[in-house]
N, C-alpha and C. Protein backbone atom coordinates (compact mmCIF):
# COMPACT_ATOMS: atom_id res chain seq x y z
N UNK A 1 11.31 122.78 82.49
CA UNK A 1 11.14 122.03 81.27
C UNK A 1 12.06 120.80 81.34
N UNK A 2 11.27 119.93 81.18
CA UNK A 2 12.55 118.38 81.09
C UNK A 2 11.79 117.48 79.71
N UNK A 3 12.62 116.98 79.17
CA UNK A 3 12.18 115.53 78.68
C UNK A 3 11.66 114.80 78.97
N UNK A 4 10.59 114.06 78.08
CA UNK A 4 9.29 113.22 78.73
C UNK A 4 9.84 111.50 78.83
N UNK A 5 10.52 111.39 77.80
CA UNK A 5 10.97 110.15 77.30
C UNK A 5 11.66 110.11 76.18
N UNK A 6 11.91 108.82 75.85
CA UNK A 6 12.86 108.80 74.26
C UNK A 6 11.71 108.73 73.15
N UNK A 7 11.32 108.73 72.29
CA UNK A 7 10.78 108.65 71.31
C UNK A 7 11.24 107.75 69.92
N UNK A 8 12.33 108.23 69.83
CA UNK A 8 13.04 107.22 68.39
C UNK A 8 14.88 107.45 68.61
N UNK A 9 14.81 106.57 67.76
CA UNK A 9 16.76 106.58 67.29
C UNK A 9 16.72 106.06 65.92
N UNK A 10 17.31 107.35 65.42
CA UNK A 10 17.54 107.08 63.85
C UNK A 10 18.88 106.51 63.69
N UNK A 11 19.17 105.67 62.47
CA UNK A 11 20.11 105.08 61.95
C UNK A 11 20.43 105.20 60.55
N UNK A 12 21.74 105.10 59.86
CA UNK A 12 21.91 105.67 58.84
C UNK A 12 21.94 103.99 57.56
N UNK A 13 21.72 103.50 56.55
CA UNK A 13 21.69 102.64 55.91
C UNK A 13 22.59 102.63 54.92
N UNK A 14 22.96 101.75 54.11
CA UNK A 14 23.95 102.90 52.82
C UNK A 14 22.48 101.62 51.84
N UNK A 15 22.06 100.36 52.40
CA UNK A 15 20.79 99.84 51.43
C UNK A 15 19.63 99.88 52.32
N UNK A 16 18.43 100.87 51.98
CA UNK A 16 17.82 100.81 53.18
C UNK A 16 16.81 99.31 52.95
N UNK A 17 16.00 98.82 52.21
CA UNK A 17 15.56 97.09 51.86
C UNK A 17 16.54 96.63 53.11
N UNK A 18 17.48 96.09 52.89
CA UNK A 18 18.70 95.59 53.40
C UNK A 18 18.36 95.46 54.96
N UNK A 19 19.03 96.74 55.48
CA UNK A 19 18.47 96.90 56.62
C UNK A 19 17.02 96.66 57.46
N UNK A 20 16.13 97.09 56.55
CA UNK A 20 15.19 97.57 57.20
C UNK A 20 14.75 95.96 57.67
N UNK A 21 14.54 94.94 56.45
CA UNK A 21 14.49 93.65 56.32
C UNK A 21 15.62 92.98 57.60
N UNK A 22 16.77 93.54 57.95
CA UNK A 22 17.50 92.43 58.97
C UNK A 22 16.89 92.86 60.66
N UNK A 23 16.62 94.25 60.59
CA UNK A 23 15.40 94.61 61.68
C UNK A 23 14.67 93.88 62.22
N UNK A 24 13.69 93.80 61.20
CA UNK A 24 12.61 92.66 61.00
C UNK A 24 13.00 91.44 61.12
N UNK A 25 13.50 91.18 60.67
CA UNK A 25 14.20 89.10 60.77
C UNK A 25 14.27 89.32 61.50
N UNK A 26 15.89 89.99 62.64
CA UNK A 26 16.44 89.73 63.46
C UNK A 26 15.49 90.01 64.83
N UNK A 27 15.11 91.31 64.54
CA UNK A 27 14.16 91.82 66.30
C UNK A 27 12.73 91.53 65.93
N UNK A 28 12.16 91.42 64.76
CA UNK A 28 10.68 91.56 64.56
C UNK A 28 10.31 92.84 64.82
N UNK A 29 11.10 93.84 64.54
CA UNK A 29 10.51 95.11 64.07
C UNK A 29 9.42 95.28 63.52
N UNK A 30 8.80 96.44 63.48
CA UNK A 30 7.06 96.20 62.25
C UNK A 30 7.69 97.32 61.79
N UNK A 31 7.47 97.36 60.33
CA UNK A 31 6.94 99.18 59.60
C UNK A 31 5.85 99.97 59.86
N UNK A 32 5.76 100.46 59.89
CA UNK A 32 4.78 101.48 60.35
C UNK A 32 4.98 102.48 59.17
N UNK A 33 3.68 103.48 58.79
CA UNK A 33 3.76 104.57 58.50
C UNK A 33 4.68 105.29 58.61
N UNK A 34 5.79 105.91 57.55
CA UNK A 34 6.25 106.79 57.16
C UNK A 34 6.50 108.12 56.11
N UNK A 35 6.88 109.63 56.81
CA UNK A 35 6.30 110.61 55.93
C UNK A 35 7.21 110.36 54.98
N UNK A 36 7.28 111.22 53.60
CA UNK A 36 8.35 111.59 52.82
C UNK A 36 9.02 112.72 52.95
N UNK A 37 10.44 112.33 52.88
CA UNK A 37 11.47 113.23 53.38
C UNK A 37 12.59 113.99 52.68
N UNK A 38 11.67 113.19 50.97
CA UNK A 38 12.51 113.57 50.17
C UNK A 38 13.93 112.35 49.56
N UNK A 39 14.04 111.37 50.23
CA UNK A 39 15.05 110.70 50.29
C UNK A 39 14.33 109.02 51.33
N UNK A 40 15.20 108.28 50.76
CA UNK A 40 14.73 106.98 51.46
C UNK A 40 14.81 106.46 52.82
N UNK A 41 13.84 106.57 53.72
CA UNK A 41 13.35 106.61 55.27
C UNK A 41 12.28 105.65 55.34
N UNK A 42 12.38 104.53 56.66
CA UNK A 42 11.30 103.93 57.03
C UNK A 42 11.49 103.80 58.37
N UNK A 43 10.51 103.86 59.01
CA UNK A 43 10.17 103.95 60.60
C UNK A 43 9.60 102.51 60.75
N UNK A 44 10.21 102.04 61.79
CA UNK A 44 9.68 100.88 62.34
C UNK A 44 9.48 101.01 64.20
N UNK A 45 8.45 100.11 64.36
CA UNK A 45 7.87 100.02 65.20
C UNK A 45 8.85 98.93 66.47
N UNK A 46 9.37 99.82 67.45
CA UNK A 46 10.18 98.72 68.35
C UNK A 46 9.31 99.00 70.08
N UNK A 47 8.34 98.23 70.11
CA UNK A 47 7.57 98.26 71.32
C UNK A 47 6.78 99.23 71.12
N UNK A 48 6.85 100.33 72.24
CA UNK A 48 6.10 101.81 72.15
C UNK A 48 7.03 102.85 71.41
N UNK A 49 8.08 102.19 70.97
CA UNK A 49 9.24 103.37 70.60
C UNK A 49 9.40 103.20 69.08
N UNK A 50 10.22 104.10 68.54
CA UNK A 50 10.26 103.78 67.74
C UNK A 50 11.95 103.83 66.59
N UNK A 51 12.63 103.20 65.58
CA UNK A 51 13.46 102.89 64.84
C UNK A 51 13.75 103.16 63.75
N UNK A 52 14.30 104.68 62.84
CA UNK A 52 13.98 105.19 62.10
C UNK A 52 15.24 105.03 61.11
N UNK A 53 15.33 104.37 60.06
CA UNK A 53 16.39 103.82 59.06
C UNK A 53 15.92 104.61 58.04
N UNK A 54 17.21 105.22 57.29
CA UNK A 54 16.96 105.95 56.54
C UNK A 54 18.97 106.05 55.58
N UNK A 55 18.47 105.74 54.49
CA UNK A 55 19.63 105.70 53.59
C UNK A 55 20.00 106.86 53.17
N UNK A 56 21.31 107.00 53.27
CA UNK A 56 22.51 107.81 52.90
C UNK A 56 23.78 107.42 52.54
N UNK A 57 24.53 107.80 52.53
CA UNK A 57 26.15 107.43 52.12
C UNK A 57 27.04 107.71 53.26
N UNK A 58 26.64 108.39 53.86
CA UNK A 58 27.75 108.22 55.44
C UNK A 58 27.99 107.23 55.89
N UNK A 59 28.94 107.04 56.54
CA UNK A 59 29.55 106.06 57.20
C UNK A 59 28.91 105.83 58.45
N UNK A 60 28.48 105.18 59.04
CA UNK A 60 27.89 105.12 61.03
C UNK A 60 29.48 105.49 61.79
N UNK A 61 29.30 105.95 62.80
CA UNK A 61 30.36 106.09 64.02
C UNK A 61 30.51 104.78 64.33
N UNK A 62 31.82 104.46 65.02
CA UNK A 62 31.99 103.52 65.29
C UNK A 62 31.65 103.16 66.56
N UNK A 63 31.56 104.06 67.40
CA UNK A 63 30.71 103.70 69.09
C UNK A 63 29.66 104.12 69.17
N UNK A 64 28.79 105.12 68.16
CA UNK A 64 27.03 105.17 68.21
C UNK A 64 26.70 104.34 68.24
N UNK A 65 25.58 104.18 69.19
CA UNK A 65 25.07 102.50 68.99
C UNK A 65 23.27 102.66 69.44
N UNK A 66 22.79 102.25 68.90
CA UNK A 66 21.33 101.82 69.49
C UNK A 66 21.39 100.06 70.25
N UNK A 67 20.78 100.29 71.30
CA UNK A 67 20.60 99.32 72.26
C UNK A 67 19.03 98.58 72.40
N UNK A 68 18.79 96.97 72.05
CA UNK A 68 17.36 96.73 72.14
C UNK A 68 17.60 95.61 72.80
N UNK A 69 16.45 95.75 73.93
CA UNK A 69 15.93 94.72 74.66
C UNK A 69 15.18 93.47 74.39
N UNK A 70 15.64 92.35 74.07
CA UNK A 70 14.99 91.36 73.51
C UNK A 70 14.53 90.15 74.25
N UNK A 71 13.39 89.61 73.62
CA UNK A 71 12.59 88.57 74.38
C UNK A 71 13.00 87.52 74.47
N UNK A 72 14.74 87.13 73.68
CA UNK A 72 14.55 85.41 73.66
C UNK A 72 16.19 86.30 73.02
N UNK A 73 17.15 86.32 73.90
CA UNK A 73 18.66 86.30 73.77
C UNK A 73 19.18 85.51 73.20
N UNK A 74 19.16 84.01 73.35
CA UNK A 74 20.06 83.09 73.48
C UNK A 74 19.26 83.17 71.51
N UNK A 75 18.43 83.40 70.90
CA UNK A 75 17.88 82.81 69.40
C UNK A 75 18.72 84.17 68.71
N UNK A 76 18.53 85.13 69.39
CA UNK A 76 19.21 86.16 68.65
C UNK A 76 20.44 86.34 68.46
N UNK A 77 21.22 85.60 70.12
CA UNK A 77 22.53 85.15 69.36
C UNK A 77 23.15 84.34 68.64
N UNK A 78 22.59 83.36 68.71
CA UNK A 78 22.66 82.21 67.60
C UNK A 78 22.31 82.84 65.94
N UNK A 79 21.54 83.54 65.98
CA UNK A 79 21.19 83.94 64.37
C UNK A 79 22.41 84.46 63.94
N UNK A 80 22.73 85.89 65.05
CA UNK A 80 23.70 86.91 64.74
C UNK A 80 25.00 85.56 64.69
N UNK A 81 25.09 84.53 65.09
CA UNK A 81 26.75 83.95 65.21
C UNK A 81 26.35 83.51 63.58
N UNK A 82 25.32 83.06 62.99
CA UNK A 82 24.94 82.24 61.99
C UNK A 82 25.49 82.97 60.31
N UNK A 83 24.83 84.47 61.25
CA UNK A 83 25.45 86.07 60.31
C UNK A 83 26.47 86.32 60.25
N UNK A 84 27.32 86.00 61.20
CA UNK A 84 28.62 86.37 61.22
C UNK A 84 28.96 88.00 61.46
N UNK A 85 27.89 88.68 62.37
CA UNK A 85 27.83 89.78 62.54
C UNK A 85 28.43 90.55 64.10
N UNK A 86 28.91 89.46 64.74
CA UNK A 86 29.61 90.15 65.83
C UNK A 86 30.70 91.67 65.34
N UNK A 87 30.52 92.37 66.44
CA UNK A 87 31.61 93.30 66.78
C UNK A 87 31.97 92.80 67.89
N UNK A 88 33.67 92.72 67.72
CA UNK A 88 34.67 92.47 68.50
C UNK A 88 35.62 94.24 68.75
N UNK A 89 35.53 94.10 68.24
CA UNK A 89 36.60 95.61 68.01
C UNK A 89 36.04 97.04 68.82
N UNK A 90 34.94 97.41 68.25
CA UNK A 90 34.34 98.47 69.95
C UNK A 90 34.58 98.39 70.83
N UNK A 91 34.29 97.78 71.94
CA UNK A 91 34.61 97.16 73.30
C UNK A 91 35.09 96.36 73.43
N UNK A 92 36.07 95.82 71.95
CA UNK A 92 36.96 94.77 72.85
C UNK A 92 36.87 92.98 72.99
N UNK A 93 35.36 92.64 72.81
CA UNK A 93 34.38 91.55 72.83
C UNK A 93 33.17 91.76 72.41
N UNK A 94 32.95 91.01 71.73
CA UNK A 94 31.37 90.31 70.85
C UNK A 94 30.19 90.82 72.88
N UNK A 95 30.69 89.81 73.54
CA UNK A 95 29.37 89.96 74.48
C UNK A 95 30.13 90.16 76.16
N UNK A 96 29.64 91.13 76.85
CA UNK A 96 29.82 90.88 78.34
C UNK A 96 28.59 91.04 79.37
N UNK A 97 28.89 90.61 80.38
CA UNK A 97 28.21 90.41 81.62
C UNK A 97 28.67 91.54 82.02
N UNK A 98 28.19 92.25 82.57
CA UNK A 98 27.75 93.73 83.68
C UNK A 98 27.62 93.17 84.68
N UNK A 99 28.19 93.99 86.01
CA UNK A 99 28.59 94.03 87.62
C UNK A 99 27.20 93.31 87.68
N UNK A 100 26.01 94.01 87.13
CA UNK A 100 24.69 93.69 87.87
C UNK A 100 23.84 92.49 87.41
N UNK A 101 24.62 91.49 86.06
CA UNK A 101 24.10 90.58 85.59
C UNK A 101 23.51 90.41 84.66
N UNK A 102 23.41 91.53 84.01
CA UNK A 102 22.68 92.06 82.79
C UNK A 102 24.28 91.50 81.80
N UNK A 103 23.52 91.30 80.75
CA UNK A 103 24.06 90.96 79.71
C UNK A 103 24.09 92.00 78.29
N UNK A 104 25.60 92.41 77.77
CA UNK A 104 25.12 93.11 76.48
C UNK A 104 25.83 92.13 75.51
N UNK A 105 25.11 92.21 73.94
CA UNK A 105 26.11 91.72 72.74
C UNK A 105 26.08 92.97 71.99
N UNK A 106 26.99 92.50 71.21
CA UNK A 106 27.58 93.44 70.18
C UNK A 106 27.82 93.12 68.96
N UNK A 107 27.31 93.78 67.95
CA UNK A 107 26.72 92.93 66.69
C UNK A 107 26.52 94.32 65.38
N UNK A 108 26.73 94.63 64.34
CA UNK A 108 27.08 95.44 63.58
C UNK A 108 25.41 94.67 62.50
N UNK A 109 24.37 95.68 61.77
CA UNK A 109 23.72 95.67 61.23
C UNK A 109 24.23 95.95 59.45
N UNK A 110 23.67 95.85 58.55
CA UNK A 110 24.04 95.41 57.29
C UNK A 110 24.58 97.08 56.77
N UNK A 111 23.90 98.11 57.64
CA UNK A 111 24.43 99.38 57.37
C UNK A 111 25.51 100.02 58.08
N UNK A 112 26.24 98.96 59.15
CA UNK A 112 27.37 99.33 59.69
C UNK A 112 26.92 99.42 61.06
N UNK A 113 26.22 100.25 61.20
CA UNK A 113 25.62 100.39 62.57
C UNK A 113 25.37 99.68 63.82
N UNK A 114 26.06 100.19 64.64
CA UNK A 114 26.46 99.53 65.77
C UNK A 114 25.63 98.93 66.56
N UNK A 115 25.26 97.64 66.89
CA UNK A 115 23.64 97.49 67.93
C UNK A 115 24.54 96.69 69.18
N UNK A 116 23.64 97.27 70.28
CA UNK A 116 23.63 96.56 71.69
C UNK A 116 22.66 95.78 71.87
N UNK A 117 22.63 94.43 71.92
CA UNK A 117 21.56 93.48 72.35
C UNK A 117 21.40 93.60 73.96
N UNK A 118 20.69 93.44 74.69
CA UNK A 118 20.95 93.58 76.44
C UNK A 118 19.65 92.63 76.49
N UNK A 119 19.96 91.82 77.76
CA UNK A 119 19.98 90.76 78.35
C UNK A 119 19.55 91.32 79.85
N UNK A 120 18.43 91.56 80.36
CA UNK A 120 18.57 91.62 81.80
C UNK A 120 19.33 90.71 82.55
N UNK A 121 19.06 89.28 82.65
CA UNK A 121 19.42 88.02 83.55
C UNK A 121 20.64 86.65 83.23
N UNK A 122 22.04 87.40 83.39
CA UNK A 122 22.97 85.99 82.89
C UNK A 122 22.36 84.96 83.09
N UNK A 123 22.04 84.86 84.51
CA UNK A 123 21.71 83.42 85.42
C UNK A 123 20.42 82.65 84.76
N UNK A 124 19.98 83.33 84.16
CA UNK A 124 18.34 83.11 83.14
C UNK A 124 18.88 82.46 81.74
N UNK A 125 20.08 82.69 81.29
CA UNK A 125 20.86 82.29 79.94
C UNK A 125 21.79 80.64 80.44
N UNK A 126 21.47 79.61 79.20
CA UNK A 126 22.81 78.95 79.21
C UNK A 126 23.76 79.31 78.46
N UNK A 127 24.82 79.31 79.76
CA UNK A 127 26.19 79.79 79.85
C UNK A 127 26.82 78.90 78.18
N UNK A 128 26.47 77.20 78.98
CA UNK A 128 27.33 76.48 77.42
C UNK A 128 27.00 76.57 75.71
N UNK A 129 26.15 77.46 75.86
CA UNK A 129 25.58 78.04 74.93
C UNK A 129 26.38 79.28 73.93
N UNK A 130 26.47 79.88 75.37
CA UNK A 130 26.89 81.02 74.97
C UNK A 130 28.09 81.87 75.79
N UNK A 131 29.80 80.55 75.19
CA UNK A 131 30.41 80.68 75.62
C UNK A 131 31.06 81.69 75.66
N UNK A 132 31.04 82.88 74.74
CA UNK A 132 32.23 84.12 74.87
C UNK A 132 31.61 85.24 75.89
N UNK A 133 30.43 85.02 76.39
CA UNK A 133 30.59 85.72 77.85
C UNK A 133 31.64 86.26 78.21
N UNK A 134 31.90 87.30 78.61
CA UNK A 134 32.87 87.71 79.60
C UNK A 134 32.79 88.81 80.49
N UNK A 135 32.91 88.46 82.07
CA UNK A 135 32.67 89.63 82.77
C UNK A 135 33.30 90.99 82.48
N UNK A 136 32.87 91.70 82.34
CA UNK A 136 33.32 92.96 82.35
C UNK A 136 34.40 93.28 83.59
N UNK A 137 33.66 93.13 84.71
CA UNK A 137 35.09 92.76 85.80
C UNK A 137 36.43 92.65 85.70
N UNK A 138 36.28 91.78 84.99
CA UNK A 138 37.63 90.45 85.09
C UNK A 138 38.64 91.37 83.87
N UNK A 139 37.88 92.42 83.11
CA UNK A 139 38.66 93.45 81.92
C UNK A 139 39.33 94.95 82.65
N UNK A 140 37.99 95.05 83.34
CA UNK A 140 38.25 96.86 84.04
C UNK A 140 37.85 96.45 85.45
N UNK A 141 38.12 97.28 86.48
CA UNK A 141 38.00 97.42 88.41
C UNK A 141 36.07 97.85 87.96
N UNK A 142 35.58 97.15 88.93
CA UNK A 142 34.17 97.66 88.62
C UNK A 142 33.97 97.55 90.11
N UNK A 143 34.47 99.48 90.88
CA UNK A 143 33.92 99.73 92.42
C UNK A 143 33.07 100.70 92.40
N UNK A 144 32.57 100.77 93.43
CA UNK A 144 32.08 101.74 93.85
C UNK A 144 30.36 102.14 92.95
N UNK A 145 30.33 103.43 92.14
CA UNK A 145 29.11 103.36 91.33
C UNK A 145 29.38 102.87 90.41
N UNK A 146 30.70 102.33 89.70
CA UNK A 146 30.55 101.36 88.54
C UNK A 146 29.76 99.98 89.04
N UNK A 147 30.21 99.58 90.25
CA UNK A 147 29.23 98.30 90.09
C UNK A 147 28.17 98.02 90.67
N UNK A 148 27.88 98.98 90.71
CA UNK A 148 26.11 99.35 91.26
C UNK A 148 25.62 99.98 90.04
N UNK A 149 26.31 99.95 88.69
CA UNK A 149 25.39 100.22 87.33
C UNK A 149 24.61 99.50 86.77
N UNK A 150 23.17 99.88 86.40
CA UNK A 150 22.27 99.04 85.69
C UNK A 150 21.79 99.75 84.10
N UNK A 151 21.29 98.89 83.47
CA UNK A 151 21.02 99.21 82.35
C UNK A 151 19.43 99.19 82.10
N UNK A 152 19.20 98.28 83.66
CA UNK A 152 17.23 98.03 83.66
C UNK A 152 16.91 98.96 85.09
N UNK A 153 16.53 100.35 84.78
CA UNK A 153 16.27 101.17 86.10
C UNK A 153 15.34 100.60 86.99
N UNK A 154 14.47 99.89 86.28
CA UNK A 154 13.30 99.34 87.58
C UNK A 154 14.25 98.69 88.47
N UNK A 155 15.57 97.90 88.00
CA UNK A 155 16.06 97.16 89.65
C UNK A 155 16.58 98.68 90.40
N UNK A 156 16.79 99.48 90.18
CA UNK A 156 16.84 100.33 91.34
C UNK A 156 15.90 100.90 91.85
N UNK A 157 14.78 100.74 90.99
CA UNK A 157 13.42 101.35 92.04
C UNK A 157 13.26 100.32 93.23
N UNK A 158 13.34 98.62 92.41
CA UNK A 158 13.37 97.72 93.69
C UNK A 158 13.83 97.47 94.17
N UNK A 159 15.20 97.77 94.43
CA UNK A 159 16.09 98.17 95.64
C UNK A 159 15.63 99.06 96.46
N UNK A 160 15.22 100.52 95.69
CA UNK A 160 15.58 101.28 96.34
C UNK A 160 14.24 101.10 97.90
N UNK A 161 13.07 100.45 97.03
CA UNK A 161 11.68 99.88 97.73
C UNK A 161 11.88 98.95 98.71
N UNK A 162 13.05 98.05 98.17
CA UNK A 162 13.28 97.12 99.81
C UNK A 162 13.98 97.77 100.88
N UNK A 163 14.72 98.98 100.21
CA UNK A 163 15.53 99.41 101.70
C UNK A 163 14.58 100.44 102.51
N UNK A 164 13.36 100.40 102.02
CA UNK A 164 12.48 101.29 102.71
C UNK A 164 11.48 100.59 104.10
């Protein structure tokens, strides 16, 4: 028995409107059909997967995080700088570069909740754009299987295909 795939990642709201709406602005989330749960829940649509916000009064963790892959980085960080929604304090920095070139930001949603923006391609981004870059490197030693980590598995299928 194994797991097929991910399916969803729920998130907690303390306004779910609020949220559900900066989803949408920010990633272009869709709503979709949702059951009743008794309490205020909406499912949105993120590719084939799916994004399930749902209001409560808890607090979010401070390193849970949902991570989304987006089509156009450099607009989403500009919005989020516009929001004033960076996280600095989790890791330390708003955004870094990964051993493998991939890019993450770090950015807090209207319900607290922690989001990872990821970036497959620095070299695809302007840099003068988007100056607080910072290698991850240049913070922590990144040998061995740290810097052979990816966050996009297909580059290791195509690695693993050229060394064949």
């Amino acid at each position: 028995m194994a797991a097929t795939g991910l399916n969803h990642v729920s998130i907690s709201a303390s306004d779910l409107e609020e949220s559900v709406r900066f989803h949408e602005e920010l990633f272009g989330l869709e709503r979709i059909a949702t059951p009743n749960f008794g309490f205020p829940v909406q499912w949105l649509r993120c590719g084939e997967l799916q994004l399930h916000i749902f209001e409560r009064p808890d607090q979010p963790p401070q390193y849970h995080h949902v991570a989304l892959t987006v089509d156009d980085f450099e607009s989403v960080y500009v919005r989020a700088r516009e929001l004033g929604i960076f996280d600095t304090k989790s890791f330390g920095a708003e955004m870094y570069e990964l051993p493998d070139g991939a890019v993450q930001l770090y950015l807090r949603d209207p319900g607290g909740n922690l989001i990872e923006v990821d970036w497959p391609d620095v070299k695809a981004l302007d840099r003068a754009r988007l100056p607080e870059i910072r290698k991850l490197g240049d913070k922590l030693p990144q040998r061995g299987e740290s810097a052979r980590a990816t966050l996009f598995l297909e580059r290791q299928r195509v690695a693993a295909g050229a060394a064949d």
